[in-house]
Protein backbone atom coordinates (compact mmCIF):
# COMPACT_ATOMS: atom_id res chain seq x y z
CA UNK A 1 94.97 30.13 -21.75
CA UNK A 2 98.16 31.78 -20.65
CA UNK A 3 101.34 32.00 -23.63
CA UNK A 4 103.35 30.42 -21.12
CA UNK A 5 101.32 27.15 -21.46
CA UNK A 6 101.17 27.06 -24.98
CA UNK A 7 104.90 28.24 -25.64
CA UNK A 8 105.35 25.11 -23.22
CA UNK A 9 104.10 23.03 -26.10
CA UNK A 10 104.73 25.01 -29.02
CA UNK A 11 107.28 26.98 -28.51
CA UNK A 12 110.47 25.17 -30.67
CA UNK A 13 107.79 25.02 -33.14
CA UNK A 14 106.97 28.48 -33.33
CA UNK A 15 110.34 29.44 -32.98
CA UNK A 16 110.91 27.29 -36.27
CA UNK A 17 107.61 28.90 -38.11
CA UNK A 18 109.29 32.76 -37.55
CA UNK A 19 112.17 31.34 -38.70
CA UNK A 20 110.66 30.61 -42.03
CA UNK A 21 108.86 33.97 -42.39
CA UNK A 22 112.03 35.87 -41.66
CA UNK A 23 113.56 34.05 -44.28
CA UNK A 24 110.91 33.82 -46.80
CA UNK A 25 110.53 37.72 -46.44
CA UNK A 26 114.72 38.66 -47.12
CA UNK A 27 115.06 41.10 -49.48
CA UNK A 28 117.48 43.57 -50.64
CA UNK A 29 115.63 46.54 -51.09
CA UNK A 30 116.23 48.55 -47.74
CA UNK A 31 112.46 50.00 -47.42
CA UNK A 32 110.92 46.13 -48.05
CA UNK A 33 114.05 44.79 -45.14
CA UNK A 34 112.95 47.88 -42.67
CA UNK A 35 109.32 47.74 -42.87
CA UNK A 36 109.51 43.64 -42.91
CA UNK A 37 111.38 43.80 -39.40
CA UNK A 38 109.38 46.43 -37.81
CA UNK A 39 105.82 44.59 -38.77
CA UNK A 40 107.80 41.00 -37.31
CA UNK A 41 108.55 42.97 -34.20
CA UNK A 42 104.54 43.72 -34.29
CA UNK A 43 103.01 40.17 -35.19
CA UNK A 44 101.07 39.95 -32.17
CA UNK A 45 100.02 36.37 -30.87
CA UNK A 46 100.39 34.39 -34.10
CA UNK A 47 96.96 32.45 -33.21
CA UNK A 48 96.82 31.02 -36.76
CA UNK A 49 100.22 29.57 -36.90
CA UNK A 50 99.35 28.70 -33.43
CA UNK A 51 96.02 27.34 -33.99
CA UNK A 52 97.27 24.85 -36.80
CA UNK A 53 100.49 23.40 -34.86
CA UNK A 54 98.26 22.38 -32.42
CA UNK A 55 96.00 20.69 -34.22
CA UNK A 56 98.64 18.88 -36.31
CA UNK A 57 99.21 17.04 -32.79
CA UNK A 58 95.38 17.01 -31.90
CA UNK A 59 94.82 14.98 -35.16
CA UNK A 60 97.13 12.23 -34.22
CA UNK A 61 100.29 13.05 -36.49
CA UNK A 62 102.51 15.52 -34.98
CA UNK A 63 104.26 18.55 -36.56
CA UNK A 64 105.86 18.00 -39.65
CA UNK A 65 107.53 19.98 -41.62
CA UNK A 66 104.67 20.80 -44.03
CA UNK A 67 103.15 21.75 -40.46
CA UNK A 68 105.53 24.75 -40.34
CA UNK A 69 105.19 25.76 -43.55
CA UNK A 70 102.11 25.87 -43.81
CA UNK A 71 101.53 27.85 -40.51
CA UNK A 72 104.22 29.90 -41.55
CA UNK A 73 101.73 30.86 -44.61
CA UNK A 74 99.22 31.34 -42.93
CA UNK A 75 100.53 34.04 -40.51
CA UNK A 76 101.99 35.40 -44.26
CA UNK A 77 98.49 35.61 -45.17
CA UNK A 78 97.02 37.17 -42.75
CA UNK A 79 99.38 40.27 -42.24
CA UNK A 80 99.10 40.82 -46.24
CA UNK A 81 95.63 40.77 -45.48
CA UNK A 82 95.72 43.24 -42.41
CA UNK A 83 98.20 45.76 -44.18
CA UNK A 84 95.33 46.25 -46.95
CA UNK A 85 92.69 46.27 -44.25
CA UNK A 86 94.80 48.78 -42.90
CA UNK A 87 94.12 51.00 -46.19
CA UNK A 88 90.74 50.45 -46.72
CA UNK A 89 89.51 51.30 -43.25
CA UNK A 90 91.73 54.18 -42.89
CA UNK A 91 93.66 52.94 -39.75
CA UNK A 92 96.10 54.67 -37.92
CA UNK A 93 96.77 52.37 -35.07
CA UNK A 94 96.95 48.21 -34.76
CA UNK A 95 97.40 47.01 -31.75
CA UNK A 96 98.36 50.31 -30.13
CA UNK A 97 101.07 50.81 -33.11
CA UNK A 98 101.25 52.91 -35.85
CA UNK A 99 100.13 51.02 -38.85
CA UNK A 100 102.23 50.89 -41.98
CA UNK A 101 99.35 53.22 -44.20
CA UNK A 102 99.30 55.89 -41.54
CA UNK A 103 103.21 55.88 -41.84
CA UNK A 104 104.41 55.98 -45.12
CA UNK A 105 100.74 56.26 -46.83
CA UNK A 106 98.65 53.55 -48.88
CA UNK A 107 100.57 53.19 -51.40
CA UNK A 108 103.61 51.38 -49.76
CA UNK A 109 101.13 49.51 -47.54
CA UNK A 110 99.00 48.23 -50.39
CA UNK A 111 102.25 47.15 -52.11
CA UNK A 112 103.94 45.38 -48.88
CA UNK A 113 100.76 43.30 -48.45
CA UNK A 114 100.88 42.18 -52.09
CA UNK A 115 104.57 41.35 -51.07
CA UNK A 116 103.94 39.02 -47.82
CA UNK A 117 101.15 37.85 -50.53
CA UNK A 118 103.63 36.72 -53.16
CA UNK A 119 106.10 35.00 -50.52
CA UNK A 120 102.65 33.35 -49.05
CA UNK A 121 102.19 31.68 -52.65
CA UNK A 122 105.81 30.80 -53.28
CA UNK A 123 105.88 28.68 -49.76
CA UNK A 124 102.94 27.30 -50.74
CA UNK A 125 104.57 25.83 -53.73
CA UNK A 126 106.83 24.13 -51.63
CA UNK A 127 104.69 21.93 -49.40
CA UNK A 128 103.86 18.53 -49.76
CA UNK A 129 100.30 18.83 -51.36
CA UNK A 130 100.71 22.35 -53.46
CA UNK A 131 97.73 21.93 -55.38
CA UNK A 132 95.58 21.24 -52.40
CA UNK A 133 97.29 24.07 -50.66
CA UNK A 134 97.09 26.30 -53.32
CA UNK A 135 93.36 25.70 -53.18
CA UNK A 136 92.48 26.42 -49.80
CA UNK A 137 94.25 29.93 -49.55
CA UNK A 138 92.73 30.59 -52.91
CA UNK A 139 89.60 30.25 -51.43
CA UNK A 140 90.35 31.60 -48.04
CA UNK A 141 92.10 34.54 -50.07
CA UNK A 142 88.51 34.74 -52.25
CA UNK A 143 86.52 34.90 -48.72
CA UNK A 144 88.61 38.00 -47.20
CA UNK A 145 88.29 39.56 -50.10
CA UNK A 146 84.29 39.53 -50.88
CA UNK A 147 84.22 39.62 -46.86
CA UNK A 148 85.80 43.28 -46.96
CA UNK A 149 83.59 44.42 -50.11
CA UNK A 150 80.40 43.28 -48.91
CA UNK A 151 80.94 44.92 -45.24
CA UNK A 152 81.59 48.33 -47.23
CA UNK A 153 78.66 47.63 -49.19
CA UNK A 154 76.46 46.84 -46.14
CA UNK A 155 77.93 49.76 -44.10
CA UNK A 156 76.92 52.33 -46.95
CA UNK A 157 73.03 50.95 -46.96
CA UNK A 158 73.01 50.67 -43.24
CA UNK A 159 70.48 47.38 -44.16
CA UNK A 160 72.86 44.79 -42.82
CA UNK A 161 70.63 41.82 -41.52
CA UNK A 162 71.76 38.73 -39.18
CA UNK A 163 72.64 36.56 -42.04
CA UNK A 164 74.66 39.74 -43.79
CA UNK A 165 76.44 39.86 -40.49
CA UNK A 166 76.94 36.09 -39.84
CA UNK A 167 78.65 35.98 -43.71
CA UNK A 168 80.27 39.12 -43.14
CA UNK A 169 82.08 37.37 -40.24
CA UNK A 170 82.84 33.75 -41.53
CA UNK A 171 84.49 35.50 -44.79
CA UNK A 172 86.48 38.48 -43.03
CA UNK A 173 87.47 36.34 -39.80
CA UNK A 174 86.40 32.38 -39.41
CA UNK A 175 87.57 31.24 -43.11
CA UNK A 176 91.12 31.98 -42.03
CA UNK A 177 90.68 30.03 -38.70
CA UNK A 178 89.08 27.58 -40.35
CA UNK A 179 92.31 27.06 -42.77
CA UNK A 180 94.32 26.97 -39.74
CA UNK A 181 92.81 23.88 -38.43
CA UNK A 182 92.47 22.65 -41.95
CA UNK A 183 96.25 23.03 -42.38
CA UNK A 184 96.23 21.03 -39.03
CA UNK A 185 94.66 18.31 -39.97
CA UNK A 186 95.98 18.01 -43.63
CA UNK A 187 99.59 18.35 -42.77
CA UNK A 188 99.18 15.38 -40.22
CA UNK A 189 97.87 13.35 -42.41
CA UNK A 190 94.19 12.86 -40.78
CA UNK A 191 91.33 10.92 -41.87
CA UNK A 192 88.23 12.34 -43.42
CA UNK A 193 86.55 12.48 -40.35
CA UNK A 194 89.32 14.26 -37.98
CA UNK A 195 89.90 16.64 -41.15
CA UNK A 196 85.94 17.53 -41.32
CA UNK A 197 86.32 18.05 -37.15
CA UNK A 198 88.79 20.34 -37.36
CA UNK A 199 87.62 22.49 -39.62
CA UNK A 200 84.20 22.90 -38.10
CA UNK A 201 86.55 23.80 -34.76
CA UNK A 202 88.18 26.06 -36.90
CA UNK A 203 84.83 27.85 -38.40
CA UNK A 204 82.99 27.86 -34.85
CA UNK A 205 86.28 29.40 -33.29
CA UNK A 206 86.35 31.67 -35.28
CA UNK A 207 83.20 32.81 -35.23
CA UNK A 208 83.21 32.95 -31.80
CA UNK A 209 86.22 35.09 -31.89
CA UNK A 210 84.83 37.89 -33.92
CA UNK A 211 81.63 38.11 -32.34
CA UNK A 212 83.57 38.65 -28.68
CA UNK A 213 85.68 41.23 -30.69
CA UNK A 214 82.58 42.80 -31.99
CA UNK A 215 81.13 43.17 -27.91
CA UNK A 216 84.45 44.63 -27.22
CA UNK A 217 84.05 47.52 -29.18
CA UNK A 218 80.88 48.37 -27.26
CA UNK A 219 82.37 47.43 -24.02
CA UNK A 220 85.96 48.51 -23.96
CA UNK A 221 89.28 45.91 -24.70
CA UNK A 222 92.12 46.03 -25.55
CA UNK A 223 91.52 44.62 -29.62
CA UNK A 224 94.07 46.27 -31.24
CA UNK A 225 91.99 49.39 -32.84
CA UNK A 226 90.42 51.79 -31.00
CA UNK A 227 86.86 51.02 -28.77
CA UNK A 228 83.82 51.90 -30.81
CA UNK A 229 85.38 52.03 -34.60
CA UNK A 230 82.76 49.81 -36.20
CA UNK A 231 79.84 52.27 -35.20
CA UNK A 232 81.86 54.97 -36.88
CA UNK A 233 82.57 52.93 -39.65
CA UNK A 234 79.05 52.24 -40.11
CA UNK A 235 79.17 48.97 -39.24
CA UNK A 236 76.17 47.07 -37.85
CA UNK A 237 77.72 43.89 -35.88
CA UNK A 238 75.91 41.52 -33.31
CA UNK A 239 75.28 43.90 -30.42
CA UNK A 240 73.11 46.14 -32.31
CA UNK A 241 71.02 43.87 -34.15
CA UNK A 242 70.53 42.09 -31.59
CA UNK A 243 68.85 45.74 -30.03
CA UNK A 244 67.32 46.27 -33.70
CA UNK A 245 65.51 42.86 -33.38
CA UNK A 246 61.71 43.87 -33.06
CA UNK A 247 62.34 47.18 -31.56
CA UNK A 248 60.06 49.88 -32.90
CA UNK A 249 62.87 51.91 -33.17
CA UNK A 250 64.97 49.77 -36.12
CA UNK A 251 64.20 52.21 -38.62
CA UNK A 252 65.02 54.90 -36.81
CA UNK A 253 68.26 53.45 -35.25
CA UNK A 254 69.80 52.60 -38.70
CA UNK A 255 69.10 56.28 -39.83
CA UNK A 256 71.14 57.43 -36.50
CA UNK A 257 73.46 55.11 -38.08
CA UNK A 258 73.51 55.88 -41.85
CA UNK A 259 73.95 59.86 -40.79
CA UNK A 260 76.82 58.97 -38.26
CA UNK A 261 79.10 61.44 -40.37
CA UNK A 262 77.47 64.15 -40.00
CA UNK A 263 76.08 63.51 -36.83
CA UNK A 264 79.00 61.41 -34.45
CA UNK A 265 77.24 62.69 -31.18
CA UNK A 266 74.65 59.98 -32.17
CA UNK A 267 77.69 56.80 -31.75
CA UNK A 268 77.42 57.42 -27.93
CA UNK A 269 73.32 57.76 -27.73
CA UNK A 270 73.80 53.89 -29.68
CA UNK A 271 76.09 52.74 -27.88
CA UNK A 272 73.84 53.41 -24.56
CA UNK A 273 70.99 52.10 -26.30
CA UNK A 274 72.92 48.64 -26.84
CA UNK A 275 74.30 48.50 -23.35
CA UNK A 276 71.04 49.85 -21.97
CA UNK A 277 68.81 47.36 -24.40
CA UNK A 278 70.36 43.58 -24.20
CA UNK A 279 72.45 43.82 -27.23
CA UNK A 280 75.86 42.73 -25.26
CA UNK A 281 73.71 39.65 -23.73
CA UNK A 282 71.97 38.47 -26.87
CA UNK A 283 75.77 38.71 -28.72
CA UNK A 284 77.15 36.75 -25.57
CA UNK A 285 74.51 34.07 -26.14
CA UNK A 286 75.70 33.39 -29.89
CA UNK A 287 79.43 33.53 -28.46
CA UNK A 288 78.31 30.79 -26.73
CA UNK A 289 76.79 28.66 -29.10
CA UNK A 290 79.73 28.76 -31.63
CA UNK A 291 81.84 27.90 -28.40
CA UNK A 292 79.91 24.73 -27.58
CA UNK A 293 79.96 23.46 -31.59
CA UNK A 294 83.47 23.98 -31.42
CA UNK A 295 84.22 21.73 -28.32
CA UNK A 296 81.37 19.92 -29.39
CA UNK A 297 83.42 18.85 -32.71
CA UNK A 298 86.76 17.82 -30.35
CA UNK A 299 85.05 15.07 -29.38
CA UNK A 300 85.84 13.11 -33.11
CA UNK A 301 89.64 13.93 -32.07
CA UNK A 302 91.70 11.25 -29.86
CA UNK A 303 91.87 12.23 -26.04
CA UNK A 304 94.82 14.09 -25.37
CA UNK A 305 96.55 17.37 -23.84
CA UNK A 306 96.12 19.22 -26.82
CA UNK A 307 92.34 18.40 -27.36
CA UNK A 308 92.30 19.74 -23.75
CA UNK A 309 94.20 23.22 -24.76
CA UNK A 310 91.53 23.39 -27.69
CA UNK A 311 88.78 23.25 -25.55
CA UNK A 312 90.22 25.71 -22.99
CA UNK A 313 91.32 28.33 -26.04
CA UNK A 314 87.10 27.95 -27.23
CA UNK A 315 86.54 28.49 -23.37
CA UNK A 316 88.82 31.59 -23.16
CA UNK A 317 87.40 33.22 -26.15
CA UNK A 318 84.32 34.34 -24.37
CA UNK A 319 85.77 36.06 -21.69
CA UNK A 320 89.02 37.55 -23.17
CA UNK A 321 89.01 40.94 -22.96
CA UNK A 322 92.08 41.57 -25.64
């Protein structure tokens, strides 16, 4: 789905949802005004924000004002979350940029994510529903959080399984496009049953989204860190266990894995073994299913132009290559 299409239909509205971020982020210390504008400048694609505008008008009630704020928090959210992300996995680059840690160091990076974190909470405060607001993002907040720890955890035992991996992705990626659609549906005032459809478009979207990311390290994209980070890191994803999956060799692949620091030579001898073994195909295949449950659960929403867009952004998601 090109931008042009979606600024088409969302574009006053998105206009109107950085317009609340740049004012919900003033401040007058210099170093918080600096680094603010140079990470706006940054903010990428704004799919969340993006993501729950459109299914405030999929649901039936149009975007409302809670609609912006609420996207508006949600883009908060996920920054605060990427500038300690940022810090934990030792990045130097996002999205071809020089992240904030590598910069000016951890410390002011931690501190500007607990920032955008406070001015998350504070808008929160302000929308229609607070306590039900307040809710979600605590939980969504709860998710990234045990996400992050449990991937390090999993990365140092080199054990990860397909149900480590399938948590590891709803907390650290799909809860937060699952709020999205939530946020949708809430602010719009949907039923039970449109509210329970967007969030399972939400989840499987998600999912769907981090598993494509995850081939795209293996293949090559353009995802905003650098191709083949997660074998460094340690990190077992899709592609590889789907290679691990009763080969003879699983044992002996995760110790090529687990002794990656000493040993990086072995990243490229893994990386031919997934390309070489099926891994790529047998991660495609689960893209795939989370794409059909997604437009699958469209079908509850009314028939419209922006179910359509739904269903073309799940459609997009398994070939994007960015």
């Amino acid at each position: 789905m090109s931008h042009s299409a979606l600024n088409g239909i969302l574009g006053k509205d998105i206009e109107a949802v950085r317009g609340i971020i740049c004012d919900r982020l003033s401040s007058d210390v210099s170093m918080l005004e600096g680094l603010n504008h140079d990470l706006l400048g940054n903010s990428g694609k704004m799919a969340r924000p993006r993501l729950c505008l459109m299914l405030s008008r999929a649901c039936g009630g149009g975007v409302t004002e809670d609609t912006r704020k609420l996207s508006a928090a949600l883009e908060l959210l996920h920054n605060a979350s990427l500038l300690h992300d940022d810090v934990a996995d030792g990045s130097d680059t996002r999205r071809g940029i020089p992240t904030v840690s590598s910069l000016y160091g951890p410390v002011p990076s931690v501190l500007m994510g607990d920032f955008w974190l406070s001015r998350t909470l504070s808008l929160l405060l302000e929308t229609a529903d607070p306590e039900w607001a307040l809710r979600a993002f605590a939980k969504t907040l709860n998710d990234l959080s045990e996400g992050e720890l449990f991937q390090q955890e999993k990365a140092f035992t080199c054990d990860t399984s397909e149900s480590d991996y399938e948590r590891i992705i709803y907390c650290k990626t799909a809860s937060l496009f699952e709020l999205s659609a939530s946020c949708g549906a809430k602010s719009s005032a949907a039923d039970k049953d449109l509210s329970e459809a967007a969030a399972c478009y939400g989840k499987s979207l998600g999912m769907a989204f981090q598993i494509r990311d995850d081939i795209l390290d293996y293949i090559g994209g353009d995802t905003g860190k650098p191709s083949g980070l997660d074998l460094k890191e340690k990190k077992i994803t899709l592609p590889l266990l789907g290679v691990l999956k009763g080969s003879p060799r699983g044992n002996e692949i995760r110790r090529m894995v687990s002794s990656l620091g000493e040993n990086p030579d072995c990243a490229g001898e893994i990386r031919t073994m997934v390309l070489a073994g099926g891994g790529v195909e047998y991660a495609m295949e689960r893209v795939r299913r989370y794409t059909r449950d997604a437009i699958e659960a469209l079908h509850v929403l009314p028939v419209s132009h922006e179910r359509d867009f739904l269903e073309e952004m799940a459609r997009v998601n398994e070939y994007r290559t960015r």
